[in-house]
N, C-alpha and C. Protein backbone atom coordinates (compact mmCIF):
# COMPACT_ATOMS: atom_id res chain seq x y z
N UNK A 1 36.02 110.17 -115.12
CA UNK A 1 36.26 109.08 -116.04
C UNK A 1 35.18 108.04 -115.82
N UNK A 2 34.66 107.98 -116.93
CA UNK A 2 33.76 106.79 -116.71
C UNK A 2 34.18 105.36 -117.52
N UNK A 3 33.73 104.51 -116.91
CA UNK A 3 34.07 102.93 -117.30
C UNK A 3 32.79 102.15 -117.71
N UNK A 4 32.69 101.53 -118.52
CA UNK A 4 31.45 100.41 -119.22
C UNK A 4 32.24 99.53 -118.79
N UNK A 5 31.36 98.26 -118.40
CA UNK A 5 32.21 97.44 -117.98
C UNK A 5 30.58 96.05 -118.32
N UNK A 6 30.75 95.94 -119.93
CA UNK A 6 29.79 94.86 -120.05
C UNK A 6 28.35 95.24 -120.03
N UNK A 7 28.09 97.28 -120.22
CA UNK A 7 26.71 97.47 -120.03
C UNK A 7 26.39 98.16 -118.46
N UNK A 8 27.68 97.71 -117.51
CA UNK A 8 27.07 98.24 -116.29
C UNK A 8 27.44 99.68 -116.38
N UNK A 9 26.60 100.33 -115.80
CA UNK A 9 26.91 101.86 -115.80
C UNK A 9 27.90 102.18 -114.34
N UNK A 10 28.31 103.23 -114.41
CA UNK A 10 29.19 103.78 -113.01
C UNK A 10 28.19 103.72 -112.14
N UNK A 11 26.96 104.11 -111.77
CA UNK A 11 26.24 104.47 -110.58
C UNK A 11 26.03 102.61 -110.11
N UNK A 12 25.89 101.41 -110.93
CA UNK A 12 25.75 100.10 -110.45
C UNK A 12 27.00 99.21 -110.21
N UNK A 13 28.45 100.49 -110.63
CA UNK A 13 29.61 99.40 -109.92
C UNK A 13 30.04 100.15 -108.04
N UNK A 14 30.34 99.22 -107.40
CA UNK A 14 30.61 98.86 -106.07
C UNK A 14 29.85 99.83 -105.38
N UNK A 15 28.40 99.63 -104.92
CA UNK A 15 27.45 99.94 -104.43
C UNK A 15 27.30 99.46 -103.28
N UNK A 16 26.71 99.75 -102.49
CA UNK A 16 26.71 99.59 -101.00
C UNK A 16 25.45 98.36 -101.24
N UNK A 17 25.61 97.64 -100.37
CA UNK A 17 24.05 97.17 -99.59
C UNK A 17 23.47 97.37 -98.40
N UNK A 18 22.71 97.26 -98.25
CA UNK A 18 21.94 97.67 -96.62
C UNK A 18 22.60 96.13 -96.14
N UNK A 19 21.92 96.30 -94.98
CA UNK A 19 21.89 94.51 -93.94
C UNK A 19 21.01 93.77 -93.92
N UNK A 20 19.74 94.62 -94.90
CA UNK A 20 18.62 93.52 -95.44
C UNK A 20 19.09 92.49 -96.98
N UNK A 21 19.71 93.51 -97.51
CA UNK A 21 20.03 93.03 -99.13
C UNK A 21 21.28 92.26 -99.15
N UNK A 22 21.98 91.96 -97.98
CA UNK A 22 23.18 91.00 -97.68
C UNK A 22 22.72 89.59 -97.91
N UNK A 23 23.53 88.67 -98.64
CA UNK A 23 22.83 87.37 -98.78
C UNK A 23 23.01 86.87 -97.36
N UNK A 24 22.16 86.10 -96.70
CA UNK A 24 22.77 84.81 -95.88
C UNK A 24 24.19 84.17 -95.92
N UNK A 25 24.68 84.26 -95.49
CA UNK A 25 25.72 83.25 -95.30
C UNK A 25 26.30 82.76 -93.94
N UNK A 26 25.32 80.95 -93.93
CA UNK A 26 25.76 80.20 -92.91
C UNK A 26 27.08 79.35 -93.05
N UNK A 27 27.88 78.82 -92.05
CA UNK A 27 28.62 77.78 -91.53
C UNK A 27 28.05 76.83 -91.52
N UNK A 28 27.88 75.57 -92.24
CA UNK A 28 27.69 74.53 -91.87
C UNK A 28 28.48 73.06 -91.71
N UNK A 29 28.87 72.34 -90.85
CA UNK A 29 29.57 71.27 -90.91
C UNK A 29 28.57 70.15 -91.49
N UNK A 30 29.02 69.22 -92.23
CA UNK A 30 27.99 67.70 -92.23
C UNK A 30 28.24 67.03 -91.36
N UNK A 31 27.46 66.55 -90.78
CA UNK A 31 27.39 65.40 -89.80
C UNK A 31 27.43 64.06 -90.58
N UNK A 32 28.21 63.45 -89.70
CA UNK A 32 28.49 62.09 -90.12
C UNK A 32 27.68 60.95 -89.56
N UNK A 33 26.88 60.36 -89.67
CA UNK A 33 25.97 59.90 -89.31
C UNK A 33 27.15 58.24 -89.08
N UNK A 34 26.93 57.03 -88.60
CA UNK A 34 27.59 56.20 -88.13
C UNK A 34 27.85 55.08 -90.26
N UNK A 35 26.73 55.55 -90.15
CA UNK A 35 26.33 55.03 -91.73
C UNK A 35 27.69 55.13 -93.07
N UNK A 36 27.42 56.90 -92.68
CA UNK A 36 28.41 57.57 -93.66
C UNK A 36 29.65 57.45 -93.03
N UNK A 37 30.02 57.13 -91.54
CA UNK A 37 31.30 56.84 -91.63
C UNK A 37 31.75 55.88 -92.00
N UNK A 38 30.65 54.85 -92.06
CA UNK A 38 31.30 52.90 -92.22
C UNK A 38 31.26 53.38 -94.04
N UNK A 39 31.02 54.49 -95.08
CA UNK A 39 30.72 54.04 -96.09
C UNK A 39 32.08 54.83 -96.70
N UNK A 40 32.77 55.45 -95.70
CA UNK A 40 34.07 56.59 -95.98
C UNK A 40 35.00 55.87 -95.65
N UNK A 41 34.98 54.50 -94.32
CA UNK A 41 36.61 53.55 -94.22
C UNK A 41 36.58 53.05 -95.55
N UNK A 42 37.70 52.84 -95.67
CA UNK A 42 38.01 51.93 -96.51
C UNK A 42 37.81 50.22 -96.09
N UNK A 43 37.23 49.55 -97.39
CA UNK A 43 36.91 48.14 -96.70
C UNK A 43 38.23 47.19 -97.68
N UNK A 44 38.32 46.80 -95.98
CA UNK A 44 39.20 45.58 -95.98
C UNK A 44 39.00 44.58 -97.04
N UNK A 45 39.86 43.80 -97.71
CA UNK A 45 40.27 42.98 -98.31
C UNK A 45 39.22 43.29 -99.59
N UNK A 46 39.12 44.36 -100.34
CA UNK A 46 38.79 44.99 -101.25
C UNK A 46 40.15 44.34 -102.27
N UNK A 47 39.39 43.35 -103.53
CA UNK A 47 40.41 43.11 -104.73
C UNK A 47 40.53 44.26 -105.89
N UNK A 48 41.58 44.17 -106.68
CA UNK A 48 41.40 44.84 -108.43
C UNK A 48 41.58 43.81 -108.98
N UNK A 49 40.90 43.90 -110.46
CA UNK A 49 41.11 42.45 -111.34
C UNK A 49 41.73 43.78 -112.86
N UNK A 50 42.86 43.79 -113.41
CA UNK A 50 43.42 44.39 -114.08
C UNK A 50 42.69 43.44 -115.71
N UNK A 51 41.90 42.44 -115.38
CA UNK A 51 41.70 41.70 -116.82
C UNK A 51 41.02 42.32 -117.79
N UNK A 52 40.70 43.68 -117.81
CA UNK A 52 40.00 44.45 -119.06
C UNK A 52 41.32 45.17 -119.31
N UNK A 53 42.11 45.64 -118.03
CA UNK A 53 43.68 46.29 -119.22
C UNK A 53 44.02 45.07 -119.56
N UNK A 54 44.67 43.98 -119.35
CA UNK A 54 44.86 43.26 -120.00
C UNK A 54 44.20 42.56 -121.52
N UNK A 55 43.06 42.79 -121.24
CA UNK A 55 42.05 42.41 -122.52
C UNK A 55 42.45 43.56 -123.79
N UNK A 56 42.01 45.21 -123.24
CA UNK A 56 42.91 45.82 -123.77
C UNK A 56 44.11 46.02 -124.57
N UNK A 57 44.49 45.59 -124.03
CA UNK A 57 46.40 45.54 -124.18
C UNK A 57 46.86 44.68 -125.61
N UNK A 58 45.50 43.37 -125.19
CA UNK A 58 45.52 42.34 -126.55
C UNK A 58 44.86 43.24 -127.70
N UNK A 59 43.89 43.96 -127.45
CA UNK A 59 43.37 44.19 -128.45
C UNK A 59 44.27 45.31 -129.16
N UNK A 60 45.05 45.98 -128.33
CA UNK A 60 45.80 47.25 -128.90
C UNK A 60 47.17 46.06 -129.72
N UNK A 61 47.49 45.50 -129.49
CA UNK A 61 48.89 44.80 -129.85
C UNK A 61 48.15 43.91 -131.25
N UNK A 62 46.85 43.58 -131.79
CA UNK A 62 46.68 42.94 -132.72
C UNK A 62 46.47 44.43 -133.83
N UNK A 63 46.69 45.39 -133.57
CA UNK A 63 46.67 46.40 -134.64
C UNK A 63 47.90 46.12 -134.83
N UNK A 64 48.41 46.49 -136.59
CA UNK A 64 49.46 46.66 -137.04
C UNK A 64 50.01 48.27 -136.66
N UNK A 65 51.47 48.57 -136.70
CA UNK A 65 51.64 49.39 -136.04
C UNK A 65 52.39 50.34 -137.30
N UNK A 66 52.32 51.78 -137.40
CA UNK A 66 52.19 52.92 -139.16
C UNK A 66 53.21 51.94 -139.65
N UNK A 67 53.75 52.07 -140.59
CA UNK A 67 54.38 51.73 -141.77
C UNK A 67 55.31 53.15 -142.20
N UNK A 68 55.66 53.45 -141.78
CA UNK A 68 56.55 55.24 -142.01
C UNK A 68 56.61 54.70 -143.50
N UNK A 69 57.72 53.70 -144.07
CA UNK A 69 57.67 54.10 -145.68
C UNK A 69 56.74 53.94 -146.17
N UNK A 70 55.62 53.46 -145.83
CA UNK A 70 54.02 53.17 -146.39
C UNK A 70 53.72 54.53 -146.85
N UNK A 71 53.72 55.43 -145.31
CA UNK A 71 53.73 56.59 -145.25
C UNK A 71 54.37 57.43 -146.21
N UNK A 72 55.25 57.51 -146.01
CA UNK A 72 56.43 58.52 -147.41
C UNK A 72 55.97 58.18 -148.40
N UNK A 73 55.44 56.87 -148.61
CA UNK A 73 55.40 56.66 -150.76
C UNK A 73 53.99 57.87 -150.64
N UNK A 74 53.25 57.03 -150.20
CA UNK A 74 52.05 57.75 -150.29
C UNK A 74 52.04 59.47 -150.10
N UNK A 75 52.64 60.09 -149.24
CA UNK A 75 52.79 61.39 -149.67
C UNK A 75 54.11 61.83 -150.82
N UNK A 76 54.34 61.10 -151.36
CA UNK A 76 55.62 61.16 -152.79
C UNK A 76 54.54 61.34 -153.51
N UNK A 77 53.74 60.20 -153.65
CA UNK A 77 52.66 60.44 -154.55
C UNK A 77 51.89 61.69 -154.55
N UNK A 78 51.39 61.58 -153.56
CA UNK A 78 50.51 62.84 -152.99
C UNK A 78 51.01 64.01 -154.25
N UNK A 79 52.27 64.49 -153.63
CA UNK A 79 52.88 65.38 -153.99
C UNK A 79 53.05 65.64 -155.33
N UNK A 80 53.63 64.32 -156.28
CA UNK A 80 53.58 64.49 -157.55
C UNK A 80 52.66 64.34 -158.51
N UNK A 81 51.29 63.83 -157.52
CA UNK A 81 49.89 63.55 -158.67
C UNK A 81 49.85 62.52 -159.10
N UNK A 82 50.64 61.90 -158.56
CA UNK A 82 50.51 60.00 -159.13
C UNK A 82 50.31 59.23 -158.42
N UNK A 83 49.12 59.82 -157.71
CA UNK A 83 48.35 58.56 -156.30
C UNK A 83 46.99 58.22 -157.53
N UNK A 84 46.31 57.46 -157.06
CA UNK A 84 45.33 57.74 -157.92
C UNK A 84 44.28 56.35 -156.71
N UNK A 85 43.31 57.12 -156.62
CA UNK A 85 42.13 56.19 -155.44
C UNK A 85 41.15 55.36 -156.81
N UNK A 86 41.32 53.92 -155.91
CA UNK A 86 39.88 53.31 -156.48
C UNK A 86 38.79 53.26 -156.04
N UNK A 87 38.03 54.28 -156.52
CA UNK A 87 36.48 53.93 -156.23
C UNK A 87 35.82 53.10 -155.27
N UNK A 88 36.09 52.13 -156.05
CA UNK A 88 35.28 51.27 -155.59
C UNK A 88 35.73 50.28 -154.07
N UNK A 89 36.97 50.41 -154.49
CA UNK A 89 37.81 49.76 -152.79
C UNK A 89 37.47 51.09 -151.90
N UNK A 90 37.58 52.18 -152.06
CA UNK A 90 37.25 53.25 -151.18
C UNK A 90 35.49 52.50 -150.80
N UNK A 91 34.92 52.78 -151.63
CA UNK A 91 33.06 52.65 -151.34
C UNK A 91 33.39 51.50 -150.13
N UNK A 92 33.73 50.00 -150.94
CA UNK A 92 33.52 49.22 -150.22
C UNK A 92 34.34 49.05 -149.07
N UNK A 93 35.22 49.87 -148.20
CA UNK A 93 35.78 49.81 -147.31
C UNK A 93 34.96 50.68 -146.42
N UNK A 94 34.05 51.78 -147.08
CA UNK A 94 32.99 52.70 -146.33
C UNK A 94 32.07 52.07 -145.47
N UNK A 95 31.66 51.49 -146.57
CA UNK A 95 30.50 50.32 -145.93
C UNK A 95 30.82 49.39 -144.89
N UNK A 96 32.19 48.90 -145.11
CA UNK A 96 32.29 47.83 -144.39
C UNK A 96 32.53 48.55 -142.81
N UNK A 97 33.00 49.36 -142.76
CA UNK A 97 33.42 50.55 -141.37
C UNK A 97 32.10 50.90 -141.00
N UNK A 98 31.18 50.82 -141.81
CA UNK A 98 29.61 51.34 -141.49
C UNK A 98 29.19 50.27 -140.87
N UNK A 99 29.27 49.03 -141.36
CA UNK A 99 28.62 47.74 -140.94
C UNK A 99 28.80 47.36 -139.46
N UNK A 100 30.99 47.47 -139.34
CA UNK A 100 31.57 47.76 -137.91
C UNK A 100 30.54 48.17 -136.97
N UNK A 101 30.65 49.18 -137.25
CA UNK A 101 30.13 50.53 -136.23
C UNK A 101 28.66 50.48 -136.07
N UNK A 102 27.81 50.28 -137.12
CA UNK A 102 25.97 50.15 -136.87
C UNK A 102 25.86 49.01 -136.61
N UNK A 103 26.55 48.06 -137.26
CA UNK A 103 25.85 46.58 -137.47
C UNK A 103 24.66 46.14 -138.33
């Protein structure tokens, strides 16, 4: 029975190696030099300042939050073909999201 396995043929699956064609493989520990240990404690009287979640937090709470029946009319419409888009409030709301975002 032979097996393909991605192109390899039978004679190149689980093949021997000699003890020349063995990769290397060392043990090595890192040394900690006095440096890298003072840079691994933890330092004392280290603050957090939470004032960007907080900044955050304002900025998420001045969005208005969905409108579910906003929602429903608008897919009522959807559904029966009696939405109908203006142009031109679409364009100029494009732009203005463009302006946002590029400046």
């Amino acid at each position: 029975m032979s097996i393909d396995l991605n192109g390899i043929g039978p004679g190149q699956v689980n093949t021997r190696r000699t003890a020349s064609e063995k990769p290397l493989t060392t043990t090595t520990q890192p040394i900690q030099t006095e440096q890298s240990k003072a840079q691994a404690a933890p330092a004392q009287g280290d603050k957090v300042s939470l004032d960007s979640m907080k900044q955050l937090e304002q900025k998420l709470g001045s969005f208005p939050e969905m409108d579910d029946a906003r929602i429903e009319q608008i897919k009522a419409a959807l559904a029966d073909g009696s939405y109908k888009v203006d142009a031109e409030k679409l364009a100029q709301k494009m732009l203005d999201m463009d302006e946002s975002i590029f400046g």
